[in-house]
N, C-alpha and C. Protein backbone atom coordinates (compact mmCIF):
# COMPACT_ATOMS: atom_id res chain seq x y z
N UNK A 1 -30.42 0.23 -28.83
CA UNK A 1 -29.97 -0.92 -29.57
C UNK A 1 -29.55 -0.47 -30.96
N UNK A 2 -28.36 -1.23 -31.45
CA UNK A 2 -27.93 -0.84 -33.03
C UNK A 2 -28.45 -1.91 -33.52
N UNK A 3 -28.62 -1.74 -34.76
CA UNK A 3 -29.10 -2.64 -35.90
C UNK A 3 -28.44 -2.07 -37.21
N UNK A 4 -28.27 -0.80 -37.51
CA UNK A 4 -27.50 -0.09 -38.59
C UNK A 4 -28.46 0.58 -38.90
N UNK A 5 -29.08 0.59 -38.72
CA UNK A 5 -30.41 1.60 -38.86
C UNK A 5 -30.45 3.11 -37.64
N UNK A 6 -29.85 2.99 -36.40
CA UNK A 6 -30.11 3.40 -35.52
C UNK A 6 -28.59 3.79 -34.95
N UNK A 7 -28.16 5.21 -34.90
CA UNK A 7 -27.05 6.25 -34.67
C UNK A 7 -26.63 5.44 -33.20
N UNK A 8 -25.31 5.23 -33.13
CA UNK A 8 -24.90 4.89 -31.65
C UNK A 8 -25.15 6.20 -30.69
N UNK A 9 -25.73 6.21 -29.57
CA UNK A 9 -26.01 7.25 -28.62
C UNK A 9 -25.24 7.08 -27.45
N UNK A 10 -24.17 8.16 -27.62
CA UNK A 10 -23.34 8.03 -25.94
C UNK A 10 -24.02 8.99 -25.24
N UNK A 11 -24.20 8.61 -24.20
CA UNK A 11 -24.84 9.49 -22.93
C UNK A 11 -23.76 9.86 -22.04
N UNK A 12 -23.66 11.22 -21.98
CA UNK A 12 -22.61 11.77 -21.13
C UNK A 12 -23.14 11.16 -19.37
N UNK A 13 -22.33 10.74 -18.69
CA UNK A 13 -22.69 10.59 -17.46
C UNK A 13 -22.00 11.57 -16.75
N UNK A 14 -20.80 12.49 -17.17
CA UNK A 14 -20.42 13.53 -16.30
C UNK A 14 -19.52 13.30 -15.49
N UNK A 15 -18.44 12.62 -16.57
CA UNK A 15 -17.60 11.97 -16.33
C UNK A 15 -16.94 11.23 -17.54
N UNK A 16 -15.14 11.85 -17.47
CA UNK A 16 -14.42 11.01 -18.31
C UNK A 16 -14.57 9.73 -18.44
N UNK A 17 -14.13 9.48 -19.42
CA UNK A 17 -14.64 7.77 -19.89
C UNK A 17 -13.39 6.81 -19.58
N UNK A 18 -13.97 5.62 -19.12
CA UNK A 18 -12.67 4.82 -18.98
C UNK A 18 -12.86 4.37 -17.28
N UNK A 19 -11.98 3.35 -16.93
CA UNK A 19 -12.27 2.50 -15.80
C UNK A 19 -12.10 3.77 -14.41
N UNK A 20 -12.67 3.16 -13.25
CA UNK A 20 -12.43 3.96 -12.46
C UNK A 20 -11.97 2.87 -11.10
N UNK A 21 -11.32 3.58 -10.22
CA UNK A 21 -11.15 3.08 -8.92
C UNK A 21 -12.58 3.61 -7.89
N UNK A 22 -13.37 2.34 -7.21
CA UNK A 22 -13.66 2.17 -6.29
C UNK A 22 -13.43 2.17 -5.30
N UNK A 23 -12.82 3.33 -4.31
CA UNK A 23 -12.29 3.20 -3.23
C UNK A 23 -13.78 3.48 -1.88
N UNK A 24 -14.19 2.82 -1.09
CA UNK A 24 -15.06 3.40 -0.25
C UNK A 24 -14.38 4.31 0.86
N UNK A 25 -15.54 5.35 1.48
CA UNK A 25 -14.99 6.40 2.21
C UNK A 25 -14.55 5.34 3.64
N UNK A 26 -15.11 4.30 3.61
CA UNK A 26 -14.95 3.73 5.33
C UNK A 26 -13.25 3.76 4.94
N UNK A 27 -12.76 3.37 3.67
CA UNK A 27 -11.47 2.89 3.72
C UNK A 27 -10.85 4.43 3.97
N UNK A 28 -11.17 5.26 2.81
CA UNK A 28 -10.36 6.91 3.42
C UNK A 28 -10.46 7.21 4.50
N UNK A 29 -11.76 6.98 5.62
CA UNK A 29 -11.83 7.09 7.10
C UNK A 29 -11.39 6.66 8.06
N UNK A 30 -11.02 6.00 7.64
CA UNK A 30 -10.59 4.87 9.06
C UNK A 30 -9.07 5.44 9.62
N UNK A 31 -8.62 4.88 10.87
CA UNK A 31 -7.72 5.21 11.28
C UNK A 31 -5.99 4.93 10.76
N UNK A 32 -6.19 3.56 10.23
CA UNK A 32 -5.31 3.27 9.75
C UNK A 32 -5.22 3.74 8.53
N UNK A 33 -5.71 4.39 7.91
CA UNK A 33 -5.37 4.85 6.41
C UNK A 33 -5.04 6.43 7.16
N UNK A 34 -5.08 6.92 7.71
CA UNK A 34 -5.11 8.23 8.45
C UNK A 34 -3.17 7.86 8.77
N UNK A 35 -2.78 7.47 9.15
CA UNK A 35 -1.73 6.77 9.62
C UNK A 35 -0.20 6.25 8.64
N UNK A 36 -1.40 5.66 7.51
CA UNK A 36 0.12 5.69 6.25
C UNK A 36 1.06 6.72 5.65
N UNK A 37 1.89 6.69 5.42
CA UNK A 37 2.85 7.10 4.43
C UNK A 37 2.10 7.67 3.25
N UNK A 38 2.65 8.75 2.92
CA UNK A 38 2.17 9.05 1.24
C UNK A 38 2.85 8.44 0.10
N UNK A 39 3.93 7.32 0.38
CA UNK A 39 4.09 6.17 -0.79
C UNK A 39 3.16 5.23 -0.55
N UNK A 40 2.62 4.69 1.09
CA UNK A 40 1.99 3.64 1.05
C UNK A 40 0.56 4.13 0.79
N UNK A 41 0.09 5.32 0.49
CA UNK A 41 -1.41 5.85 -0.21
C UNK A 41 -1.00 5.49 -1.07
N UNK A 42 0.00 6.02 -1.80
CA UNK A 42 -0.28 6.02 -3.14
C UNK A 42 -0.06 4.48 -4.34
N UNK A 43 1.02 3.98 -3.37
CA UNK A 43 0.56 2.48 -3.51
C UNK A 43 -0.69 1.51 -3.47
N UNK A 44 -1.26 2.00 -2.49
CA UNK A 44 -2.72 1.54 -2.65
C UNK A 44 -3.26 1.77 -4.00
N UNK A 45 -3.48 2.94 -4.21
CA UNK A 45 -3.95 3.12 -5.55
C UNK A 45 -3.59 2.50 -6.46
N UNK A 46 -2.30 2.65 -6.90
CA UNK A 46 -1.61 1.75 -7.97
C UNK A 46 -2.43 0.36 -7.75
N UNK A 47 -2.26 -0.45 -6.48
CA UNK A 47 -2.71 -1.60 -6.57
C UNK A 47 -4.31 -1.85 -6.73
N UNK A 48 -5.36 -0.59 -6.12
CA UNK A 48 -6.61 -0.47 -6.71
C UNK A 48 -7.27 -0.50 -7.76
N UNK A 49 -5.99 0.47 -8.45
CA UNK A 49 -6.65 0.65 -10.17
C UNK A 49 -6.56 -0.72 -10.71
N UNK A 50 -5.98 -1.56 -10.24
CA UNK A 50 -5.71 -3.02 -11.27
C UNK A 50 -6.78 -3.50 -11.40
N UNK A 51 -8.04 -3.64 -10.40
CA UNK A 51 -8.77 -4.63 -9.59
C UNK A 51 -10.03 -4.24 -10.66
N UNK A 52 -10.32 -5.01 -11.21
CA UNK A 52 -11.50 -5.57 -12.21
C UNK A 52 -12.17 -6.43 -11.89
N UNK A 53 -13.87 -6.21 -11.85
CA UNK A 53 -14.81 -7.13 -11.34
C UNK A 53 -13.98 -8.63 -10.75
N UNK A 54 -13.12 -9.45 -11.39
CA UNK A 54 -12.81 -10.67 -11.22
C UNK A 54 -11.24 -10.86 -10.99
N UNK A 55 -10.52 -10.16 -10.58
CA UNK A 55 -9.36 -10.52 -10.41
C UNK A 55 -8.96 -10.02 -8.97
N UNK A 56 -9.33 -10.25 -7.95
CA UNK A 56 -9.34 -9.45 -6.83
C UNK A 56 -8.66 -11.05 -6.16
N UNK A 57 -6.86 -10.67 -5.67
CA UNK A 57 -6.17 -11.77 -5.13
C UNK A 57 -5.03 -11.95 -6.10
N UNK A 58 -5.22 -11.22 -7.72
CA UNK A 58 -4.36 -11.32 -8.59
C UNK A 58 -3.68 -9.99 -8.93
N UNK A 59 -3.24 -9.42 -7.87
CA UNK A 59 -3.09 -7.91 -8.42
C UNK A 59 -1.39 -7.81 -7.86
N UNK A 60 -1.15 -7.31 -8.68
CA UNK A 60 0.40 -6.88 -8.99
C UNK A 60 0.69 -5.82 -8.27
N UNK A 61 2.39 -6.04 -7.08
CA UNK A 61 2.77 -4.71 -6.63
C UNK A 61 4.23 -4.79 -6.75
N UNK A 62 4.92 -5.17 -8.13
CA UNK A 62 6.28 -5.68 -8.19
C UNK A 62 7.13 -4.90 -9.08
N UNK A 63 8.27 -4.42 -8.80
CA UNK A 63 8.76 -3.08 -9.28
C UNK A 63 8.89 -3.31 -10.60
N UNK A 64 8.61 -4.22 -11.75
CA UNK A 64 8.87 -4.87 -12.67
C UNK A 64 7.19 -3.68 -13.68
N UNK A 65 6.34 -4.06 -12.29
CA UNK A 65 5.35 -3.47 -13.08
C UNK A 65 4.92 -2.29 -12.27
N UNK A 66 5.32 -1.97 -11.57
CA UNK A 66 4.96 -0.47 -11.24
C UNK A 66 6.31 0.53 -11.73
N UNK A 67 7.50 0.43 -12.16
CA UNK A 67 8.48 1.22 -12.78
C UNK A 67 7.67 1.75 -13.96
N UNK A 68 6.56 0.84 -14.73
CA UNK A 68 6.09 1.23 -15.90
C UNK A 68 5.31 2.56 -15.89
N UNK A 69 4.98 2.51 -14.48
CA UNK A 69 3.92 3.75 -14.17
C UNK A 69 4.58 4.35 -13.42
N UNK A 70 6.03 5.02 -13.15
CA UNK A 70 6.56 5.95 -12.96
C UNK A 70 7.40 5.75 -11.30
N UNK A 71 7.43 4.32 -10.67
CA UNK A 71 8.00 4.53 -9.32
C UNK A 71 9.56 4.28 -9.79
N UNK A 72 10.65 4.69 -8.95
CA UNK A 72 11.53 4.45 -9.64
C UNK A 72 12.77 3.67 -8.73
N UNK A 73 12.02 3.74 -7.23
CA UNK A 73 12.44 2.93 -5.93
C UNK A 73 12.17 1.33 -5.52
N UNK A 74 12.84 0.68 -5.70
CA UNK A 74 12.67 -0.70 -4.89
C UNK A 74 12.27 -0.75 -3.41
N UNK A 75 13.41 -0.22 -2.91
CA UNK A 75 13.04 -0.50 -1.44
C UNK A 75 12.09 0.72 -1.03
N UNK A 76 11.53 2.01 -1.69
CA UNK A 76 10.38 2.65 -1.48
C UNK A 76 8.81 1.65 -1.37
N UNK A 77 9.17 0.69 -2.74
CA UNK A 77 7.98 0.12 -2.94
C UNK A 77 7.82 -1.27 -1.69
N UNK A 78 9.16 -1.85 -1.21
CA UNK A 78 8.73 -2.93 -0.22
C UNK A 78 8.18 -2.19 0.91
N UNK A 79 8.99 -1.00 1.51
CA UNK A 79 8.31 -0.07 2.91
C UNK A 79 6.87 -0.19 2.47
N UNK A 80 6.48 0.61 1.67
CA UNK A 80 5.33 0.94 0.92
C UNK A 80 4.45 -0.58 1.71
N UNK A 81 4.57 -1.51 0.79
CA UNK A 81 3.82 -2.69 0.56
C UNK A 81 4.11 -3.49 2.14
N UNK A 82 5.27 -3.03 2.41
CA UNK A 82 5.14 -3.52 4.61
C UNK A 82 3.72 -3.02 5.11
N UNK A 83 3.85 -1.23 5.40
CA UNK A 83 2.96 -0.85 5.38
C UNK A 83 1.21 -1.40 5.44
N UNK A 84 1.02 -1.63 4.12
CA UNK A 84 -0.09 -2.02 3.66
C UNK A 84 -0.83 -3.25 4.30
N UNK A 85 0.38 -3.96 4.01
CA UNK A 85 0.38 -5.69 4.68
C UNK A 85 -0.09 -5.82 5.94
N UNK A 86 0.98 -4.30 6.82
CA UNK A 86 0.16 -4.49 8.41
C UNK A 86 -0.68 -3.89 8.60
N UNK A 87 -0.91 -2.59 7.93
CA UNK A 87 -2.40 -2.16 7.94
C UNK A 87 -3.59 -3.06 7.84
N UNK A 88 -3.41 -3.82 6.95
CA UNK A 88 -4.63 -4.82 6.52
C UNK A 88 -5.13 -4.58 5.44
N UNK A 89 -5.14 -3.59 4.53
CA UNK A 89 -5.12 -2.70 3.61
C UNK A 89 -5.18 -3.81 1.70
N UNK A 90 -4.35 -4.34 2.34
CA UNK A 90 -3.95 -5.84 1.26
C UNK A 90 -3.83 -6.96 1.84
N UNK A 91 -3.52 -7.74 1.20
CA UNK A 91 -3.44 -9.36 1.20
C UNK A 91 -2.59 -10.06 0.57
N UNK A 92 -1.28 -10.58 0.89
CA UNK A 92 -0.78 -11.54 0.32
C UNK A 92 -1.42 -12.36 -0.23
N UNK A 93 -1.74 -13.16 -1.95
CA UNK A 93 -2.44 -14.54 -1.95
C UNK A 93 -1.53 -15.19 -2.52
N UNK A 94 0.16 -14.89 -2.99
CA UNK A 94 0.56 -15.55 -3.36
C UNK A 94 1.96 -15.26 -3.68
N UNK A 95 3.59 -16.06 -2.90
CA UNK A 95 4.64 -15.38 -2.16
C UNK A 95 4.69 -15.04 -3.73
N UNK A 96 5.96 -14.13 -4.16
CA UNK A 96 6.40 -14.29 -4.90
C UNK A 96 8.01 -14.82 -5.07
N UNK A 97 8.69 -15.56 -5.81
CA UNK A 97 9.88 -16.29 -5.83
C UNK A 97 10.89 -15.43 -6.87
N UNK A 98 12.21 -15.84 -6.44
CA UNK A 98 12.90 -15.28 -8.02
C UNK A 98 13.02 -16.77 -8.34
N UNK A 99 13.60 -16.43 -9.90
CA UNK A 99 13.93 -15.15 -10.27
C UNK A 99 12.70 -14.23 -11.21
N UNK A 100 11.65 -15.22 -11.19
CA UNK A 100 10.52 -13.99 -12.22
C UNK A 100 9.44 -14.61 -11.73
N UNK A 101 8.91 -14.55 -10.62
CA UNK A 101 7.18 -15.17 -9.78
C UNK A 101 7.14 -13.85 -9.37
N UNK A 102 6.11 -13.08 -9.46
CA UNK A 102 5.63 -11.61 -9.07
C UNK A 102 4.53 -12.55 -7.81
N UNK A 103 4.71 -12.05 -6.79
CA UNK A 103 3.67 -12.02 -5.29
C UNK A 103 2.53 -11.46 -5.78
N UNK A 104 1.08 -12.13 -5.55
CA UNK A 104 -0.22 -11.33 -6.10
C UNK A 104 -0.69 -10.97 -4.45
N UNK A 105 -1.61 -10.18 -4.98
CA UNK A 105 -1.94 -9.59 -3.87
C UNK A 105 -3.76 -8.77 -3.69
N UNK A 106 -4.07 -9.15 -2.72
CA UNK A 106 -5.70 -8.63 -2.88
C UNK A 106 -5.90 -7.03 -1.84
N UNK A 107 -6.99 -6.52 -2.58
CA UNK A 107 -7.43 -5.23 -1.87
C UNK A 107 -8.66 -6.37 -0.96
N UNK A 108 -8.34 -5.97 0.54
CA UNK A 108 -9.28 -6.28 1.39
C UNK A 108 -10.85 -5.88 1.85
N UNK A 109 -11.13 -4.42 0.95
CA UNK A 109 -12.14 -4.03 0.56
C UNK A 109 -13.53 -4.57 0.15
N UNK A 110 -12.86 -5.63 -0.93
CA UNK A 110 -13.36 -6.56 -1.85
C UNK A 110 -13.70 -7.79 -1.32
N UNK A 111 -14.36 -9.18 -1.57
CA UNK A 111 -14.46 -10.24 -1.28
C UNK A 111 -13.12 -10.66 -2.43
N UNK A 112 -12.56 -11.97 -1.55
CA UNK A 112 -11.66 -12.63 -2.47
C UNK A 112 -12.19 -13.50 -3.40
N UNK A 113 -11.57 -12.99 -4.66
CA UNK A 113 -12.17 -14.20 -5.89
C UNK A 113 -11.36 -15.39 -5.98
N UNK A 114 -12.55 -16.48 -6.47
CA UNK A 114 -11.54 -17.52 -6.34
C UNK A 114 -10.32 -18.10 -7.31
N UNK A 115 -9.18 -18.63 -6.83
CA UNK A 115 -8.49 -19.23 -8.12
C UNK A 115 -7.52 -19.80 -7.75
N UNK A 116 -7.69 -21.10 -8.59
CA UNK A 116 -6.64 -22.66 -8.17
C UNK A 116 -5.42 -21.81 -8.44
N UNK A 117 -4.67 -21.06 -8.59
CA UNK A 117 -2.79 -20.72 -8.08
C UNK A 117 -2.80 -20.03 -6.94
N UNK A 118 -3.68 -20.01 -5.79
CA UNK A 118 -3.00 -19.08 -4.53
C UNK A 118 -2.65 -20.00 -3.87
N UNK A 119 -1.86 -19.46 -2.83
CA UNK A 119 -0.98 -20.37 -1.70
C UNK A 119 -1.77 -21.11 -0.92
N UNK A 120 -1.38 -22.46 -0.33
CA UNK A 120 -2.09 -23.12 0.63
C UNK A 120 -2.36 -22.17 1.87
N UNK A 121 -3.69 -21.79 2.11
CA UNK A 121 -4.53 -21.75 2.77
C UNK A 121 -4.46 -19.98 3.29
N UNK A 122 -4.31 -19.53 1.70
CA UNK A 122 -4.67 -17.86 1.31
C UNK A 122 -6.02 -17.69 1.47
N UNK A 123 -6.67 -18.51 0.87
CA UNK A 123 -8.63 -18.37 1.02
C UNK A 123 -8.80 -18.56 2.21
N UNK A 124 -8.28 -19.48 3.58
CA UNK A 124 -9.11 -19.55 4.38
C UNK A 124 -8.05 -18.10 5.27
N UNK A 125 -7.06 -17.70 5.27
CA UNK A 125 -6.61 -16.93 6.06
C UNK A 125 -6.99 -15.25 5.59
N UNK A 126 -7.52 -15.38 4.49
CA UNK A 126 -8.28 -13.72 4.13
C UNK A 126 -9.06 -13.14 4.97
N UNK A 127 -8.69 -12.13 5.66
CA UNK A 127 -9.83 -11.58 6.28
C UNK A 127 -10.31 -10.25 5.91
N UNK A 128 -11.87 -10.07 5.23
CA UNK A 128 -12.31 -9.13 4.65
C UNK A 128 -12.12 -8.24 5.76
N UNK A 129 -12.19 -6.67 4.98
CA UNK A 129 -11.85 -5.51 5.66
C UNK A 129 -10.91 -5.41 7.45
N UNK A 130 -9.83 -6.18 6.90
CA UNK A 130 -8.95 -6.58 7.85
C UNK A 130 -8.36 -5.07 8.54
N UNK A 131 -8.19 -3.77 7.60
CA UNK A 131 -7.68 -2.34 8.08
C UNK A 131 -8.57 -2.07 9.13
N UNK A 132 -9.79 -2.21 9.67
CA UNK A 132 -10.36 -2.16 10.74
C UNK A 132 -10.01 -2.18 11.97
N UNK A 133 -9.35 -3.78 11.94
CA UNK A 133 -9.18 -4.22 12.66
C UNK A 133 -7.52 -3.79 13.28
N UNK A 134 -6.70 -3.75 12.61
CA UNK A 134 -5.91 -3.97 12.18
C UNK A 134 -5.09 -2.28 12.79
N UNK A 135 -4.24 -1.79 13.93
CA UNK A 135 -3.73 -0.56 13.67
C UNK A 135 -2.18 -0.19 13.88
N UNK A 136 -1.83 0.20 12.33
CA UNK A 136 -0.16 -0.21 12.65
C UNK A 136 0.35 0.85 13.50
N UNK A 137 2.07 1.19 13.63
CA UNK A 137 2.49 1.99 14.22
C UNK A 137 2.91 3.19 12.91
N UNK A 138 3.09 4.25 13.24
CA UNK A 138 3.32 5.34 12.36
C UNK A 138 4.67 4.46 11.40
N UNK A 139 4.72 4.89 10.12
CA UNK A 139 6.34 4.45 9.20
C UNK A 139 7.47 4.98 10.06
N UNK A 140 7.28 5.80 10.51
CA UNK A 140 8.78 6.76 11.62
C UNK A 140 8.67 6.48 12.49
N UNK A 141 8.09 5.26 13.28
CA UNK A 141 8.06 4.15 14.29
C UNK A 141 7.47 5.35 15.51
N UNK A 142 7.24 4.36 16.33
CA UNK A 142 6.50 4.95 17.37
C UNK A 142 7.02 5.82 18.20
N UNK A 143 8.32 5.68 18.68
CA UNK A 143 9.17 6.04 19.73
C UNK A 143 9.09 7.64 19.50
N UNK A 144 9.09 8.77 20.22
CA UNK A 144 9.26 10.16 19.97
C UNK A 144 11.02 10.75 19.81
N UNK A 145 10.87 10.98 19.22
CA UNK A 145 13.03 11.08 19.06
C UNK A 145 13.41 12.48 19.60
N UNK A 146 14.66 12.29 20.51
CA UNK A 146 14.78 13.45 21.11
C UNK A 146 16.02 14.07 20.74
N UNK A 147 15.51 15.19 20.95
CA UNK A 147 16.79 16.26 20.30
C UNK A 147 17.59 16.56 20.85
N UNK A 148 18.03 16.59 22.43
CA UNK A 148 18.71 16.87 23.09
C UNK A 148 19.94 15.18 24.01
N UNK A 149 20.68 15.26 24.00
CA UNK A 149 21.17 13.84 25.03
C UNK A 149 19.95 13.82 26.06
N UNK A 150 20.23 12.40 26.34
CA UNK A 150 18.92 11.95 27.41
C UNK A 150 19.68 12.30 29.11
N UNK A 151 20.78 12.90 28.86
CA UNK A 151 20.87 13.02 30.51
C UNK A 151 21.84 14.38 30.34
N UNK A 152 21.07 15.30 29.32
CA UNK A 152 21.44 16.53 29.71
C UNK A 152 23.02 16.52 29.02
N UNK A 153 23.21 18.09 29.10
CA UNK A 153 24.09 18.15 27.98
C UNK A 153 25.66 18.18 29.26
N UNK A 154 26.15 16.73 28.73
CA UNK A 154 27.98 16.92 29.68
C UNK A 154 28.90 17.78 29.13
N UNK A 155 29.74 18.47 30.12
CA UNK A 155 30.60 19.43 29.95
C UNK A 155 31.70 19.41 30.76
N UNK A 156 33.11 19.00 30.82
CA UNK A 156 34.16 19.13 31.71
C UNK A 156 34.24 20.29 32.41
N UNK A 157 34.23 20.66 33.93
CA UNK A 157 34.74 21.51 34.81
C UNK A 157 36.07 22.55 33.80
N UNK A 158 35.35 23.74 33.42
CA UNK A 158 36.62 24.58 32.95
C UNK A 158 38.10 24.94 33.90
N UNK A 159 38.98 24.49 33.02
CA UNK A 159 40.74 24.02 34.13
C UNK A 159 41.46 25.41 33.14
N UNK A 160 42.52 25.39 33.91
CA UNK A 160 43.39 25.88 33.11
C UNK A 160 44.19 24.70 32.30
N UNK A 161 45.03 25.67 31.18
CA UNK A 161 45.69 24.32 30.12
C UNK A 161 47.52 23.90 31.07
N UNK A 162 47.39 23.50 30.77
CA UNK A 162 48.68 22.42 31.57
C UNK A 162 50.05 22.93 30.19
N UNK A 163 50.69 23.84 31.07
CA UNK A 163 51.93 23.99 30.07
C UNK A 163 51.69 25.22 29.37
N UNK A 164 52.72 25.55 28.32
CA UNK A 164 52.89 26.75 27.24
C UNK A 164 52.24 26.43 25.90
N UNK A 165 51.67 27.39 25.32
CA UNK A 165 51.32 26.99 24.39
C UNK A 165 52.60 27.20 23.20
């Protein structure tokens, strides 16, 4: 305790100072995080670090505010945030509109906090740790792509040429 009498005492905990992301290992484990994109990891994060005891449903993934922190793709960041959406990973709580309504959005990790601006019937359609459940198809879609024609490589019967050259 200070009073002015008494030196402030920081206690090293062994560890830089300043907020941290909470990510649990079930979420690094699971199959569907095994499965994303390395924009849609790293999107996660971006949208993790926001999440403060009480704002979980209000979190920002809109190129307006992630350009600030270095993405420099639009349509990187919607794949990205597809991704996420079908993973289960996040949560829509609220569309976003133009020309300036940013879409909020919750980490499913978390319980949803409450608050009178989400969309009709965001609270009752949340489903905690929905990535569980939830297993998308790879970003480079499922199908295996083949390298060769599918019925073998065609070639005309070698002729002779018709005429003089």
């Amino acid at each position: 305790m200070t009073n002015g009498r008494n030196p402030i005492r920081r206690v090293d905990r062994g560890r830089d100072s300043g907020g941290f992301v909470a990510l649990p290992w079930t979420v690094l484990d699971c199959v569907a995080y095994a499965r994303l994109s390395h924009p849609a990891r790293a999107l996660l994060l971006e949208i993790a670090r926001q999440y403060v005891r009480d704002n979980n449903g209000r979190l920002l993934a809109s190129y307006a505010h992630l350009s600030k922190r270095g993405w420099k793709s639009k349509s990187v960041i919607q794949r990205a945030k597809g991704e996420l959406l079908a993973a289960g990973f996040i949560f829509e709580t609220v569309m976003g509109q133009r020309p300036n309504k940013a879409a909020w959005y919750a980490i499913t990790w978390q319980t949803l906090d409450r608050h009178p601006g989400y969309d009709v019937g965001a609270t009752a359609t949340f489903k905690r740790s929905a990535y569980k459940s939830a297993v998308p198809a790879p970003s480079n879609g499922a199908v295996k792509r083949r390298i060769a024609p599918p019925n073998g490589e065609r070639r005309s019967p070698p002729s002779p040429s018709y005429g003089t050259m």
